[in-house]
N, C-alpha and C. Protein backbone atom coordinates (compact mmCIF):
# COMPACT_ATOMS: atom_id res chain seq x y z
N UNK A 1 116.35 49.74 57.03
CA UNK A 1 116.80 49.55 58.40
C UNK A 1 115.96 50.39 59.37
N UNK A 2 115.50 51.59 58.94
CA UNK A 2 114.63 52.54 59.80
C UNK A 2 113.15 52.06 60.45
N UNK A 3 112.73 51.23 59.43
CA UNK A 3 111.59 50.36 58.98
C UNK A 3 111.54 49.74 59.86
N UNK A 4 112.71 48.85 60.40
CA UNK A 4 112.68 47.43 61.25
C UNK A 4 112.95 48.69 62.92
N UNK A 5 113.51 48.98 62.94
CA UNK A 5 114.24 50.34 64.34
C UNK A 5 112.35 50.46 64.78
N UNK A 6 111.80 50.84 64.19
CA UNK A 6 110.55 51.54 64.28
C UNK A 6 109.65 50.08 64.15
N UNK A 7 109.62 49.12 63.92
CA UNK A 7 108.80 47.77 63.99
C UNK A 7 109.12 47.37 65.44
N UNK A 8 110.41 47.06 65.55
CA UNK A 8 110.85 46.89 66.80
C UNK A 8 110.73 47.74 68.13
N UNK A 9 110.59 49.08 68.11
CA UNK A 9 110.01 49.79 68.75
C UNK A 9 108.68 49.62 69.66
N UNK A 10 107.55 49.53 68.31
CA UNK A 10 106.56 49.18 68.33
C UNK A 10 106.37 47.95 69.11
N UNK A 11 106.73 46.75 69.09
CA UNK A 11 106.74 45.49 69.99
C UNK A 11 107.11 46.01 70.57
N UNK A 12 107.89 46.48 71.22
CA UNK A 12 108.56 46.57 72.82
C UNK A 12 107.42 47.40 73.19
N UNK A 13 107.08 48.69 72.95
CA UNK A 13 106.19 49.69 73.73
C UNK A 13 104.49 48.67 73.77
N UNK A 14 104.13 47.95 72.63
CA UNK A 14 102.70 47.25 72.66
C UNK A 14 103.21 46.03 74.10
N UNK A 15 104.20 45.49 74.30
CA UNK A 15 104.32 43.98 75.09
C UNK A 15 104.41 45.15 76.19
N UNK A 16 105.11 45.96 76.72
CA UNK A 16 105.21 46.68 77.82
C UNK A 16 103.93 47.63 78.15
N UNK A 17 102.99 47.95 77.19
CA UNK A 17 101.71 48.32 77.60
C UNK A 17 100.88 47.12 77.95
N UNK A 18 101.33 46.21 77.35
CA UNK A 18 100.41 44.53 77.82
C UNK A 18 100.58 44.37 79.14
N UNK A 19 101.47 44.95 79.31
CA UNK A 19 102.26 43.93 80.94
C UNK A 19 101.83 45.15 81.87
N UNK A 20 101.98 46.48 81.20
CA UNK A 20 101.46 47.37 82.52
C UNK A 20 100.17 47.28 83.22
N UNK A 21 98.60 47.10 81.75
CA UNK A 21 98.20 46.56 82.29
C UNK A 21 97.24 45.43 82.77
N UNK A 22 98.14 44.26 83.05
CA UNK A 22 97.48 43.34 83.61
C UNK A 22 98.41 43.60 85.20
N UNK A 23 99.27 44.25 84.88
CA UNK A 23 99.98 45.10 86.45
C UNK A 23 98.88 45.68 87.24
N UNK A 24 98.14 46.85 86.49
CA UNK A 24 97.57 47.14 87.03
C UNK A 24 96.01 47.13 87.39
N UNK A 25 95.31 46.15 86.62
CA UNK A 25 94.38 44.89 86.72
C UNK A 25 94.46 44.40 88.50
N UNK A 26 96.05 44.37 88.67
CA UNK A 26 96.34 43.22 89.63
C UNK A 26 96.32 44.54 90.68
N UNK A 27 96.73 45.59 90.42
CA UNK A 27 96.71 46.78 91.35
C UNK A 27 95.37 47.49 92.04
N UNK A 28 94.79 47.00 91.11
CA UNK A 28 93.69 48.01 91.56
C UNK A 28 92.54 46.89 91.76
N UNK A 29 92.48 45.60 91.98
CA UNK A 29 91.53 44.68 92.10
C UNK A 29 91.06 45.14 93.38
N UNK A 30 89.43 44.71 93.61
CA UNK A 30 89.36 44.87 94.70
C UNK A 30 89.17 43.33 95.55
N UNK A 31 89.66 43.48 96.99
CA UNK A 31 90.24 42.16 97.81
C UNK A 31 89.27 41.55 98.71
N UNK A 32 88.33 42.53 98.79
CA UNK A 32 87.69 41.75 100.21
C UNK A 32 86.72 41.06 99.68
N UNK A 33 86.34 39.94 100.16
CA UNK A 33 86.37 38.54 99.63
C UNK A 33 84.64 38.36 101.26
N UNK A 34 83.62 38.11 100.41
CA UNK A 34 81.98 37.48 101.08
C UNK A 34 81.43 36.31 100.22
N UNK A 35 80.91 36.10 101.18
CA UNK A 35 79.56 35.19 100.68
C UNK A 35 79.13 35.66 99.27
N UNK A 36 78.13 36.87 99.46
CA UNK A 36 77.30 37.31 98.88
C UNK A 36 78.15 37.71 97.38
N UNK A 37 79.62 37.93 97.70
CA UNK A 37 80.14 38.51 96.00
C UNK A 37 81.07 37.38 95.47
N UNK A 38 80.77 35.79 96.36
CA UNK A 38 81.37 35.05 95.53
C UNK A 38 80.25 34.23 94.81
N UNK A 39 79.23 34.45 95.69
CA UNK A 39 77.63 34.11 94.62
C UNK A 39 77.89 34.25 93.23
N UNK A 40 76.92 33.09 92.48
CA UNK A 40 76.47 33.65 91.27
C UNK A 40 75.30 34.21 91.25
N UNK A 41 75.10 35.36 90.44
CA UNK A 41 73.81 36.30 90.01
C UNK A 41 73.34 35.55 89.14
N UNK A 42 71.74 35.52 88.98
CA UNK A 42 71.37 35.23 87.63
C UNK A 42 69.97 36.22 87.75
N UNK A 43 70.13 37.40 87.84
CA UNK A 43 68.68 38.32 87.78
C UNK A 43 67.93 38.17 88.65
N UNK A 44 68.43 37.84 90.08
CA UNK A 44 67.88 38.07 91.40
C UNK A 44 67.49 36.48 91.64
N UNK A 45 67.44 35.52 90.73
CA UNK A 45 66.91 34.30 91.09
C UNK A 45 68.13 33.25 91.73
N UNK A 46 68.16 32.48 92.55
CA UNK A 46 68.98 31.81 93.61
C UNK A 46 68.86 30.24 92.05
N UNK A 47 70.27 30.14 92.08
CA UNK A 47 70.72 29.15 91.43
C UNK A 47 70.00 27.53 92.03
N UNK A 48 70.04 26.92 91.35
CA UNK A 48 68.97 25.71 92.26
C UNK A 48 69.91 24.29 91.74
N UNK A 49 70.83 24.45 90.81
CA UNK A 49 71.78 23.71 90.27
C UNK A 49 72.91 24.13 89.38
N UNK A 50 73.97 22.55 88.93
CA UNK A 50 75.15 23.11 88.89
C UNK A 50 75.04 23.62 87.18
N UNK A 51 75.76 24.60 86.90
CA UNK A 51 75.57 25.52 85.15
C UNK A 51 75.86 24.77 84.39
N UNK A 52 76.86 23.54 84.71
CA UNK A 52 77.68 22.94 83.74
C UNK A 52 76.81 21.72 83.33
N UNK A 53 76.74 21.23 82.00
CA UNK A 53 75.12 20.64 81.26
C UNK A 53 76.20 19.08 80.44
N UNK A 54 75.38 17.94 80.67
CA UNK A 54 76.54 17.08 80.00
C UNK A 54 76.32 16.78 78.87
N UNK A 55 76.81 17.08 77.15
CA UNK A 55 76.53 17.15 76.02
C UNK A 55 76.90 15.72 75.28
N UNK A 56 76.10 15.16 74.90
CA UNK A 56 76.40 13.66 73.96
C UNK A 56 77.12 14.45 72.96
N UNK A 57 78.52 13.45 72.55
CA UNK A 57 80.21 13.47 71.98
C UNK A 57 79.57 13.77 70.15
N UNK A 58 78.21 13.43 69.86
CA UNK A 58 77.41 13.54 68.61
C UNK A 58 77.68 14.90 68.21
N UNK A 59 76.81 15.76 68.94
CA UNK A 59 77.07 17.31 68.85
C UNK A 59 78.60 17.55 68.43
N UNK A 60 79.43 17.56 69.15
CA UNK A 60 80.66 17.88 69.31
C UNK A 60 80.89 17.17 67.96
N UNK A 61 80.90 16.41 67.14
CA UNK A 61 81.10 16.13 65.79
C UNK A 61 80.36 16.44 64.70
N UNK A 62 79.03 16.55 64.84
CA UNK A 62 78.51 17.17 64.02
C UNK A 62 79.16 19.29 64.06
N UNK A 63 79.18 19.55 65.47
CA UNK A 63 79.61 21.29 64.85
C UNK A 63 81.23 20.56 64.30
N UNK A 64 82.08 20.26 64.62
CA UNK A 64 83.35 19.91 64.03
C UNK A 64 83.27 20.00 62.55
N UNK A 65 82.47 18.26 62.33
CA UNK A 65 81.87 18.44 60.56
C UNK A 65 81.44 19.80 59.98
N UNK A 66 80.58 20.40 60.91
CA UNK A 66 80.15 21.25 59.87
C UNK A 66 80.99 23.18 59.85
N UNK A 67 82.02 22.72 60.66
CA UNK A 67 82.79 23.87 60.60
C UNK A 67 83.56 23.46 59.50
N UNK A 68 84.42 22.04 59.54
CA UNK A 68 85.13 21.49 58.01
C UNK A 68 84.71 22.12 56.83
N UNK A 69 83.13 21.89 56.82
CA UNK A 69 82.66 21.92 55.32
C UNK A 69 82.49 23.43 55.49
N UNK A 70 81.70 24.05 56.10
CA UNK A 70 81.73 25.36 56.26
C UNK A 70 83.22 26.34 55.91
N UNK A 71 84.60 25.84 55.83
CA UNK A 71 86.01 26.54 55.87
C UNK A 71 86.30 26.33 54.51
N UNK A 72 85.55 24.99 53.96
CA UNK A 72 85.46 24.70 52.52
C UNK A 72 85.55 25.45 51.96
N UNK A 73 84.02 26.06 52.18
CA UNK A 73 83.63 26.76 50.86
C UNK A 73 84.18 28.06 51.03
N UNK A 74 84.54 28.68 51.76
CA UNK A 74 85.37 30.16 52.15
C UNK A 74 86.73 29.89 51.40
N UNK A 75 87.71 28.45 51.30
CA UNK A 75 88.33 28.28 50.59
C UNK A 75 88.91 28.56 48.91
N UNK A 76 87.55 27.89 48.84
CA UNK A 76 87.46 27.45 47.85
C UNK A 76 86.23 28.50 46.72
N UNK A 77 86.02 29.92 47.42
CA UNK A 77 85.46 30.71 46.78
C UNK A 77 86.28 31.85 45.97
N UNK A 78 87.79 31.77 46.22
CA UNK A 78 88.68 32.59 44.92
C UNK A 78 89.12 31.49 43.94
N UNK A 79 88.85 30.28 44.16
CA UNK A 79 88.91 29.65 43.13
C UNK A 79 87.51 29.63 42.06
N UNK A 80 87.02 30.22 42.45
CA UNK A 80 85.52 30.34 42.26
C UNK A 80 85.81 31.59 41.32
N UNK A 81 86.19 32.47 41.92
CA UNK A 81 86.68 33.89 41.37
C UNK A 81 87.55 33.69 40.12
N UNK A 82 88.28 33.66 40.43
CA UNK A 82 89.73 33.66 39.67
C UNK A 82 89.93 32.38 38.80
N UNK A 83 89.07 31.56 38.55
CA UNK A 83 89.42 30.22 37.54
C UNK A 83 89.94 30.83 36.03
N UNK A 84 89.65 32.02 35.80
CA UNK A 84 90.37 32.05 34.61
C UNK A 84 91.80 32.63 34.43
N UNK A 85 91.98 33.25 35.59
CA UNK A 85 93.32 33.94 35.66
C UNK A 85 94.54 32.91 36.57
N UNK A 86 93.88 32.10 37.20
CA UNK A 86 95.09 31.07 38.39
C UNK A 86 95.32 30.13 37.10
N UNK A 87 94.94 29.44 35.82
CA UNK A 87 95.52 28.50 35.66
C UNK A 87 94.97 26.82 35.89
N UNK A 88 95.61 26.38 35.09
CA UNK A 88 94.87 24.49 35.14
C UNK A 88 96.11 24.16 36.40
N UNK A 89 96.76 24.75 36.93
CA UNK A 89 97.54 24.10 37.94
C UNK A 89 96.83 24.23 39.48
N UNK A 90 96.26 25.98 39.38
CA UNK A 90 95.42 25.68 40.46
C UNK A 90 93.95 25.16 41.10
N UNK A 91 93.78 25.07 39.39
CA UNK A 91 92.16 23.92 39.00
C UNK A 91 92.42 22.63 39.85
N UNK A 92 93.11 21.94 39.32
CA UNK A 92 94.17 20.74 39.77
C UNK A 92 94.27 20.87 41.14
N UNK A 93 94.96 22.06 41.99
CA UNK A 93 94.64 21.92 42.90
C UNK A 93 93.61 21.93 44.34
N UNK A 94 92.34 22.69 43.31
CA UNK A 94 91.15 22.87 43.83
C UNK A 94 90.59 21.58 43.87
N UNK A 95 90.81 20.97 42.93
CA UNK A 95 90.03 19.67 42.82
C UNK A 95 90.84 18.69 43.94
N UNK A 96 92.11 18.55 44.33
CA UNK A 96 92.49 17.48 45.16
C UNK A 96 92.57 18.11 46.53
N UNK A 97 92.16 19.24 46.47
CA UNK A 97 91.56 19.55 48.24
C UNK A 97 89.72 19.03 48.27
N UNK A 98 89.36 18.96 47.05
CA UNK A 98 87.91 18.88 47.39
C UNK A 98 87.96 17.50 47.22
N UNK A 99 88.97 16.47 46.90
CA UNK A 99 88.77 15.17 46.85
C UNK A 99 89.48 14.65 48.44
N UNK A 100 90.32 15.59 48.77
CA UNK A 100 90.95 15.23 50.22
C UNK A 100 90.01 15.76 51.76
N UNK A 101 88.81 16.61 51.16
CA UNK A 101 87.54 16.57 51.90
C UNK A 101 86.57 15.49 51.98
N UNK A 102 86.42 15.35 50.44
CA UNK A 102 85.46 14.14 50.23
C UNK A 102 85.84 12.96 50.69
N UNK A 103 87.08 13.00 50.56
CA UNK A 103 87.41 11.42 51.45
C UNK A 103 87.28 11.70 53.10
N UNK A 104 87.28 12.72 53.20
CA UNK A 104 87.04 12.63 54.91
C UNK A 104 85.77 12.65 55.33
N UNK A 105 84.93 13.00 54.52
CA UNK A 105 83.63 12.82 54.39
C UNK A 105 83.28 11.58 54.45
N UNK A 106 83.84 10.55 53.30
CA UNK A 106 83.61 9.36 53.49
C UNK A 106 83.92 8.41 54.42
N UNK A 107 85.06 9.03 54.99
CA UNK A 107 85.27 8.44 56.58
C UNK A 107 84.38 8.70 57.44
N UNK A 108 84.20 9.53 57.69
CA UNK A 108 82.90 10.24 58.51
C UNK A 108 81.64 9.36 58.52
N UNK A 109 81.44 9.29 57.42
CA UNK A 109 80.25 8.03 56.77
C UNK A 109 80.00 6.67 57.43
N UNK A 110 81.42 6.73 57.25
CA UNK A 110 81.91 4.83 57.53
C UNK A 110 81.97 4.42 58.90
N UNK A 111 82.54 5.95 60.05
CA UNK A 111 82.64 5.76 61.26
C UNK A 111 81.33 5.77 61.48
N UNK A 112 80.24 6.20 60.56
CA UNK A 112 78.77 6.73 61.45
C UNK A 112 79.01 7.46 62.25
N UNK A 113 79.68 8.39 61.95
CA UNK A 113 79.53 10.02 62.71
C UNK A 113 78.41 10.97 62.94
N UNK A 114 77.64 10.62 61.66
CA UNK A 114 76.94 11.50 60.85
C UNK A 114 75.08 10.36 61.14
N UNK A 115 75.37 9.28 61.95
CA UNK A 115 74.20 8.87 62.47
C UNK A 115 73.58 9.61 63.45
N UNK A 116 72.02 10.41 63.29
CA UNK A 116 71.63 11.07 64.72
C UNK A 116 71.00 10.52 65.97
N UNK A 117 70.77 8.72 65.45
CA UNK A 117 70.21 7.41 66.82
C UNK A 117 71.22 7.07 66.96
């Protein structure tokens, strides 16, 4: 019970140091408001266009894909470890996450996701 008294503690004093400060974030901002400090800087050079760049939806699936496969193998590296101590149950289950990848893989395939023309 002392355990939880003292957990609970702890949240209240961390959420009430959160809140003090973005309190005082808001307190001590400074207000006066120009031209010159709502500029963007870029190392003394005058911006000549807008920052924001328009990216073909390709990219955006290829990093997707390759974060998937990339979480894979981080997964699937204590099974790597430990195959002799987890058991044929969690063999079994190594294998039907890597078959429930591979099929998304093969979707991937089929949509031509994975075409770079």
């Amino acid at each position: 019970m002392k355990e939880l008294v003292c957990l609970a503690v702890f949240i209240i004093l961390a959420t009430l140091f959160a809140i003090a400060m973005v309190i005082a974030g808001f307190i001590c901002q400074y207000r006066k408001k120009s031209a010159i400090k709502d500029s963007t800087y870029e190392c003394g050079i005058d911006t000549y266009s807008d920052a924001r760049i328009l990216f073909d939806i390709k990219y955006f699936n290829y990093a997707i894909l390759f974060l998937i496969f990339d979480i894979e193998t981080i997964f699937l590296y204590p099974f790597a470890i430990f195959t002799n101590t987890l058991g044929w149950f969690a063999i079994v289950e190594a294998f039907v996450f890597v078959a429930i990848l591979l099929f998304g893989l093969v979707f991937a395939i089929n949509k031509k996701m994975l075409r770079w023309l």
